[in-house]
Protein backbone atom coordinates (compact mmCIF):
# COMPACT_ATOMS: atom_id res chain seq x y z
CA UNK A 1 -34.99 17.32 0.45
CA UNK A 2 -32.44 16.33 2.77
CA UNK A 3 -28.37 17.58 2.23
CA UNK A 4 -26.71 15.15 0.59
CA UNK A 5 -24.24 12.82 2.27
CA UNK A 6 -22.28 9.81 0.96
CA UNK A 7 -22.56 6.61 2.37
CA UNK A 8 -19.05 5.23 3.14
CA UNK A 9 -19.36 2.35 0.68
CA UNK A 10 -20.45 4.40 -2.33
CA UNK A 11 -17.77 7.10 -1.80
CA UNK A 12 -15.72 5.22 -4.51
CA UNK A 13 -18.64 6.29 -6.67
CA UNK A 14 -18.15 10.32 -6.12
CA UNK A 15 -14.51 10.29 -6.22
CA UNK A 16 -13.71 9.95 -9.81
CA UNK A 17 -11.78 11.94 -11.97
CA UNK A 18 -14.16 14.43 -14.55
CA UNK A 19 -12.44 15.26 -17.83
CA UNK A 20 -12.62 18.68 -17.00
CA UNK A 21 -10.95 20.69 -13.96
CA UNK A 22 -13.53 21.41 -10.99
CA UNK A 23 -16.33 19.17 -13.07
CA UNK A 24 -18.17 15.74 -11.63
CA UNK A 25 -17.59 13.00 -13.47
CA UNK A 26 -19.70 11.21 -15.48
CA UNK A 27 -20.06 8.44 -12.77
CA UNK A 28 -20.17 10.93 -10.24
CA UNK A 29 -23.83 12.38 -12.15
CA UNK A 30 -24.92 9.20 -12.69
CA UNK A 31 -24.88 8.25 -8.97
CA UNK A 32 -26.75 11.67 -7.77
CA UNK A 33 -29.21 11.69 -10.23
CA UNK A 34 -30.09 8.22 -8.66
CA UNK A 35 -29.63 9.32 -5.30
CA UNK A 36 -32.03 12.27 -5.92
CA UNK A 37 -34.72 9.82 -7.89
CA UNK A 38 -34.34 7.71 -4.59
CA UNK A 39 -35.08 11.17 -2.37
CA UNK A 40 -37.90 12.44 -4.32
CA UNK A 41 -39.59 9.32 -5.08
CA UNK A 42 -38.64 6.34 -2.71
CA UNK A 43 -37.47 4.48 -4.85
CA UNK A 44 -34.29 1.93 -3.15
CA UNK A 45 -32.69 -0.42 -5.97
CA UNK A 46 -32.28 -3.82 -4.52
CA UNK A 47 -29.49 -5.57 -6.36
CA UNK A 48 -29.38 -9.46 -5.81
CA UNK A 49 -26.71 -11.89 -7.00
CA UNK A 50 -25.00 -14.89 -5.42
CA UNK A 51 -22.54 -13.06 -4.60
CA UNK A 52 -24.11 -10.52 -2.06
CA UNK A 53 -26.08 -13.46 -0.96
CA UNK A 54 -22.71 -15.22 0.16
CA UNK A 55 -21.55 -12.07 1.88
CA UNK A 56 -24.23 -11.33 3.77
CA UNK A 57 -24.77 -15.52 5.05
CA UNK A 58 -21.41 -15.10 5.79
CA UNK A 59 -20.73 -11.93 7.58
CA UNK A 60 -20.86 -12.69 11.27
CA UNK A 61 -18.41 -16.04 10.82
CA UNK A 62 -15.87 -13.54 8.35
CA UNK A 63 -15.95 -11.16 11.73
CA UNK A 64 -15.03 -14.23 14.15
CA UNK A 65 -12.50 -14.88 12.23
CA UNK A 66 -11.06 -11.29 11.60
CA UNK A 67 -11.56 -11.35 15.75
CA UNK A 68 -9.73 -14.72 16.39
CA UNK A 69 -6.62 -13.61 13.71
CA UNK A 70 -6.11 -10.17 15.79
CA UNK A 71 -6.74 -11.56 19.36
CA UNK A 72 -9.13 -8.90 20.04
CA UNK A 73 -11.45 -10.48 22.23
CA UNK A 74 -14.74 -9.54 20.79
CA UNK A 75 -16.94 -10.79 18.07
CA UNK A 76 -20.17 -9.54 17.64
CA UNK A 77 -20.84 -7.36 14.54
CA UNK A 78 -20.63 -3.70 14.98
CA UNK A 79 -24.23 -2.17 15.26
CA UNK A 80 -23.58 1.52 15.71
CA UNK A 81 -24.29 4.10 12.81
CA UNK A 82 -22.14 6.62 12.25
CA UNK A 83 -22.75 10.07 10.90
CA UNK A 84 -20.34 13.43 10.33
CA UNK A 85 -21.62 16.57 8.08
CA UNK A 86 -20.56 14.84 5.25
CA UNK A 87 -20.52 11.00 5.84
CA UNK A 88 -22.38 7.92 7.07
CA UNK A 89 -21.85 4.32 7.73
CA UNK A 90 -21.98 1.30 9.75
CA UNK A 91 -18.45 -0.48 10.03
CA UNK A 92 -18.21 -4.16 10.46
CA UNK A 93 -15.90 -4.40 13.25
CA UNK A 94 -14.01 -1.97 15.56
CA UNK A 95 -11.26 -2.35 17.99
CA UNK A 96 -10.04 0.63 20.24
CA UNK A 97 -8.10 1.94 17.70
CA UNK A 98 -9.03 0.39 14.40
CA UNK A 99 -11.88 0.18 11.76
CA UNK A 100 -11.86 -3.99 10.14
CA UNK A 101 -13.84 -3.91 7.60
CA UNK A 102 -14.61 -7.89 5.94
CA UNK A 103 -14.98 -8.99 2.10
CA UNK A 104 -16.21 -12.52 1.90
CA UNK A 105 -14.80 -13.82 -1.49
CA UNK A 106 -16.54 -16.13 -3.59
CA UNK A 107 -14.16 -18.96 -4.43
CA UNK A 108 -10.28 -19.53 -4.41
CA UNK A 109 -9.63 -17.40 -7.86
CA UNK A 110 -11.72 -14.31 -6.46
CA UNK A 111 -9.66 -14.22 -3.12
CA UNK A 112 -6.15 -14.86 -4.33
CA UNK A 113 -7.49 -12.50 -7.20
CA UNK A 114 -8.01 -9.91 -4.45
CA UNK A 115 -5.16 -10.05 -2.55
CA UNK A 116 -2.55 -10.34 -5.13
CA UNK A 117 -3.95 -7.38 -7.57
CA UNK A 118 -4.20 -3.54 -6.69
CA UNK A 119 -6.04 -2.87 -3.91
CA UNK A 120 -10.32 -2.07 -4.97
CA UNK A 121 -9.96 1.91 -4.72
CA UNK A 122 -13.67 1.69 -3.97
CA UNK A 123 -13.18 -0.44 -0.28
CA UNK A 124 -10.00 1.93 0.34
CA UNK A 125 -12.18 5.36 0.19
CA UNK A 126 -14.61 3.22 2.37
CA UNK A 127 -12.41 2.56 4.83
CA UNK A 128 -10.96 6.23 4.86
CA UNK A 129 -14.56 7.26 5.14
CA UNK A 130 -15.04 4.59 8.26
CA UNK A 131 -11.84 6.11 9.88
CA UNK A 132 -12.97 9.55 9.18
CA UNK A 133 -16.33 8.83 11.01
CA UNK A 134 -15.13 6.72 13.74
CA UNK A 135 -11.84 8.51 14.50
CA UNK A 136 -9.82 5.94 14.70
CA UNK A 137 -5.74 6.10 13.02
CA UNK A 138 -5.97 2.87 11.26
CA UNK A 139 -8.18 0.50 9.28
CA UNK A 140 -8.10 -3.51 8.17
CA UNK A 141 -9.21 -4.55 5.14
CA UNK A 142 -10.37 -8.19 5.62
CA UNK A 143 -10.64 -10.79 2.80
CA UNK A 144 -11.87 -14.20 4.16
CA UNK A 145 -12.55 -17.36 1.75
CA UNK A 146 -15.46 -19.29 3.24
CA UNK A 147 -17.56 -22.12 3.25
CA UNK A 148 -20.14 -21.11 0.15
CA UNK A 149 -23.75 -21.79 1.47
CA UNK A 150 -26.45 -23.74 -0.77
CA UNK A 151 -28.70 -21.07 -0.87
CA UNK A 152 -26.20 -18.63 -2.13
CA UNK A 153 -24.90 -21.30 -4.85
CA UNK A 154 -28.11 -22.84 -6.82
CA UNK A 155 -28.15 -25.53 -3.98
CA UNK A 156 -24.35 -26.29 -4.33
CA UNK A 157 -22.51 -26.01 -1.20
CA UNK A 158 -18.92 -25.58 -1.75
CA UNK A 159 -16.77 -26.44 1.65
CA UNK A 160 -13.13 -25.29 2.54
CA UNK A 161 -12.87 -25.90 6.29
CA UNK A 162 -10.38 -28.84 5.27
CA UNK A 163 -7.90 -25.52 4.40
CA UNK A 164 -6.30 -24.03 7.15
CA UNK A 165 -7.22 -20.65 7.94
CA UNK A 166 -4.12 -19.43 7.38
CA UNK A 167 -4.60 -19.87 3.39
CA UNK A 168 -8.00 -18.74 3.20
CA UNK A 169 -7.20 -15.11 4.63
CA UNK A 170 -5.75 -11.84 4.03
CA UNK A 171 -5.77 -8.22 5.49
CA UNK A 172 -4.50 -5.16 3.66
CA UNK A 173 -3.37 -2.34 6.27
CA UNK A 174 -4.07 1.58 6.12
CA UNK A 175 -3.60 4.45 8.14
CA UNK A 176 -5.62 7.63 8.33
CA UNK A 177 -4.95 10.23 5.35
CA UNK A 178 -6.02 13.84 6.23
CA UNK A 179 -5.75 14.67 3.06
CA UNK A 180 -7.76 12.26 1.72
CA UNK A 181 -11.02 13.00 3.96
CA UNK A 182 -10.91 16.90 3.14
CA UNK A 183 -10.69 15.47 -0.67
CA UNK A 184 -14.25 13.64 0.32
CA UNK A 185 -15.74 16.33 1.75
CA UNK A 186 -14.79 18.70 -0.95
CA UNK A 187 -16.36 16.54 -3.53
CA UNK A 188 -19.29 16.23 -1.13
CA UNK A 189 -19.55 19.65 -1.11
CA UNK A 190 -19.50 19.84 -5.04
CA UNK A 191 -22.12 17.05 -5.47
CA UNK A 192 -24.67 19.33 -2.97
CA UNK A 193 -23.82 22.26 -5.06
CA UNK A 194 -24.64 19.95 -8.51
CA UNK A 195 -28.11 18.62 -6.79
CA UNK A 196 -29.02 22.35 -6.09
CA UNK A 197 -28.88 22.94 -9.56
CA UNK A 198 -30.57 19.66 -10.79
CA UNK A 199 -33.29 20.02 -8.30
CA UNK A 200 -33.93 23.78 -9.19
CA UNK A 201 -34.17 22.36 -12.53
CA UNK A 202 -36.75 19.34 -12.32
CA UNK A 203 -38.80 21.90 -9.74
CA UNK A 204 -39.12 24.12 -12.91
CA UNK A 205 -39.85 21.54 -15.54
CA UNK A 206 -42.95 19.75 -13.34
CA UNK A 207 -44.41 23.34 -11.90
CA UNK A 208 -44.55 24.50 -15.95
């Protein structure tokens, strides 16, 4: 079995607090143990709502956008996978010296929702893991309010190109934390250590 490392967007899900000093949380165990089922017996959870559905339709006009409101001249979709010891990920967008990464929200409660309440911890450790991959100083968190396609939205579309741009998006700002990448790749480092153990243990229950 391969050594464990955590995809940038699920590093939200290892990062958790445990109840007990140097434990994994119980969030933390529940993601491995369906990270290992995944490993040891191919199995890949597809989760579908109309909310993924929008993101996805949506993702390469969120990036023009993101590329038109910071001038920087180029719009296609990043491509490149990334991969450290610990991490690995695909960021949306990069500039010379910045990771964007783009959230397409679903109406006009979900994106004022999002950009007036605390930042999702979840897309911050994402974007620290992005930064941490790419090297790059500083990261964008983009939330764009789109035009909601029919097929996303039980054959509703939902249109807000009458709104101007400028009320339909928002970008939350972060630099690189040091600290905050050796925290990942302590806890990934912790979570190879648990799957070690777990493994040793379903090796020895199905060779009885």
């Amino acid at each position: 079995m391969k050594d464990f490392k955590i995809r940038c967007s699920a590093i939200g899900q290892i990062m958790g607090n445990a109840r007990s000093k140097g434990e994994l949380s119980a969030g933390t165990i529940t993601y491995l143990k369906n990270w290992y089922a995944e490993q040891r017996y191919n199995d890949r959870e597809q989760i579908f709502s109309k909310y993924f559905a929008k993101g996805n339709q949506q993702e390469n006009e969120a990036i023009e956008v993101v590329v038109d409101r910071f001038n920087l001249g180029i719009g296609l979709k990043n491509t490149i996978y990334f991969e450290n010891e610990y991490m690995t990920g695909t960021p949306d967008l990069l500039s010379s010296d910045t990771v964007f990464d783009t959230k397409c929200s679903w109406n006009g409660k979900t994106f004022l929702d999002s950009i007036t309440e605390s930042i999702d911890k979840n897309y911050e450790w994402q974007l620290i893991g992005y930064m941490a991959l790419t090297e790059k100083k500083k990261s964008s968190l983009c939330y764009v309010l789109l035009n909601t396609p029919e097929e996303s939205n039980f054959g509703n579309e939902v249109i807000y190109d009458e709104i101007d741009i400028s009320e339909r998006f928002f970008s939350f700002d972060f630099e690189l934390d040091e600290k905050k990448v050796t925290e990942i790749e302590a806890k990934v480092i912790k979570c190879r250590e648990w799957l070690e153990e777990y493994d040793n243990k379903i090796k020895s229950l199905l060779n009885k």
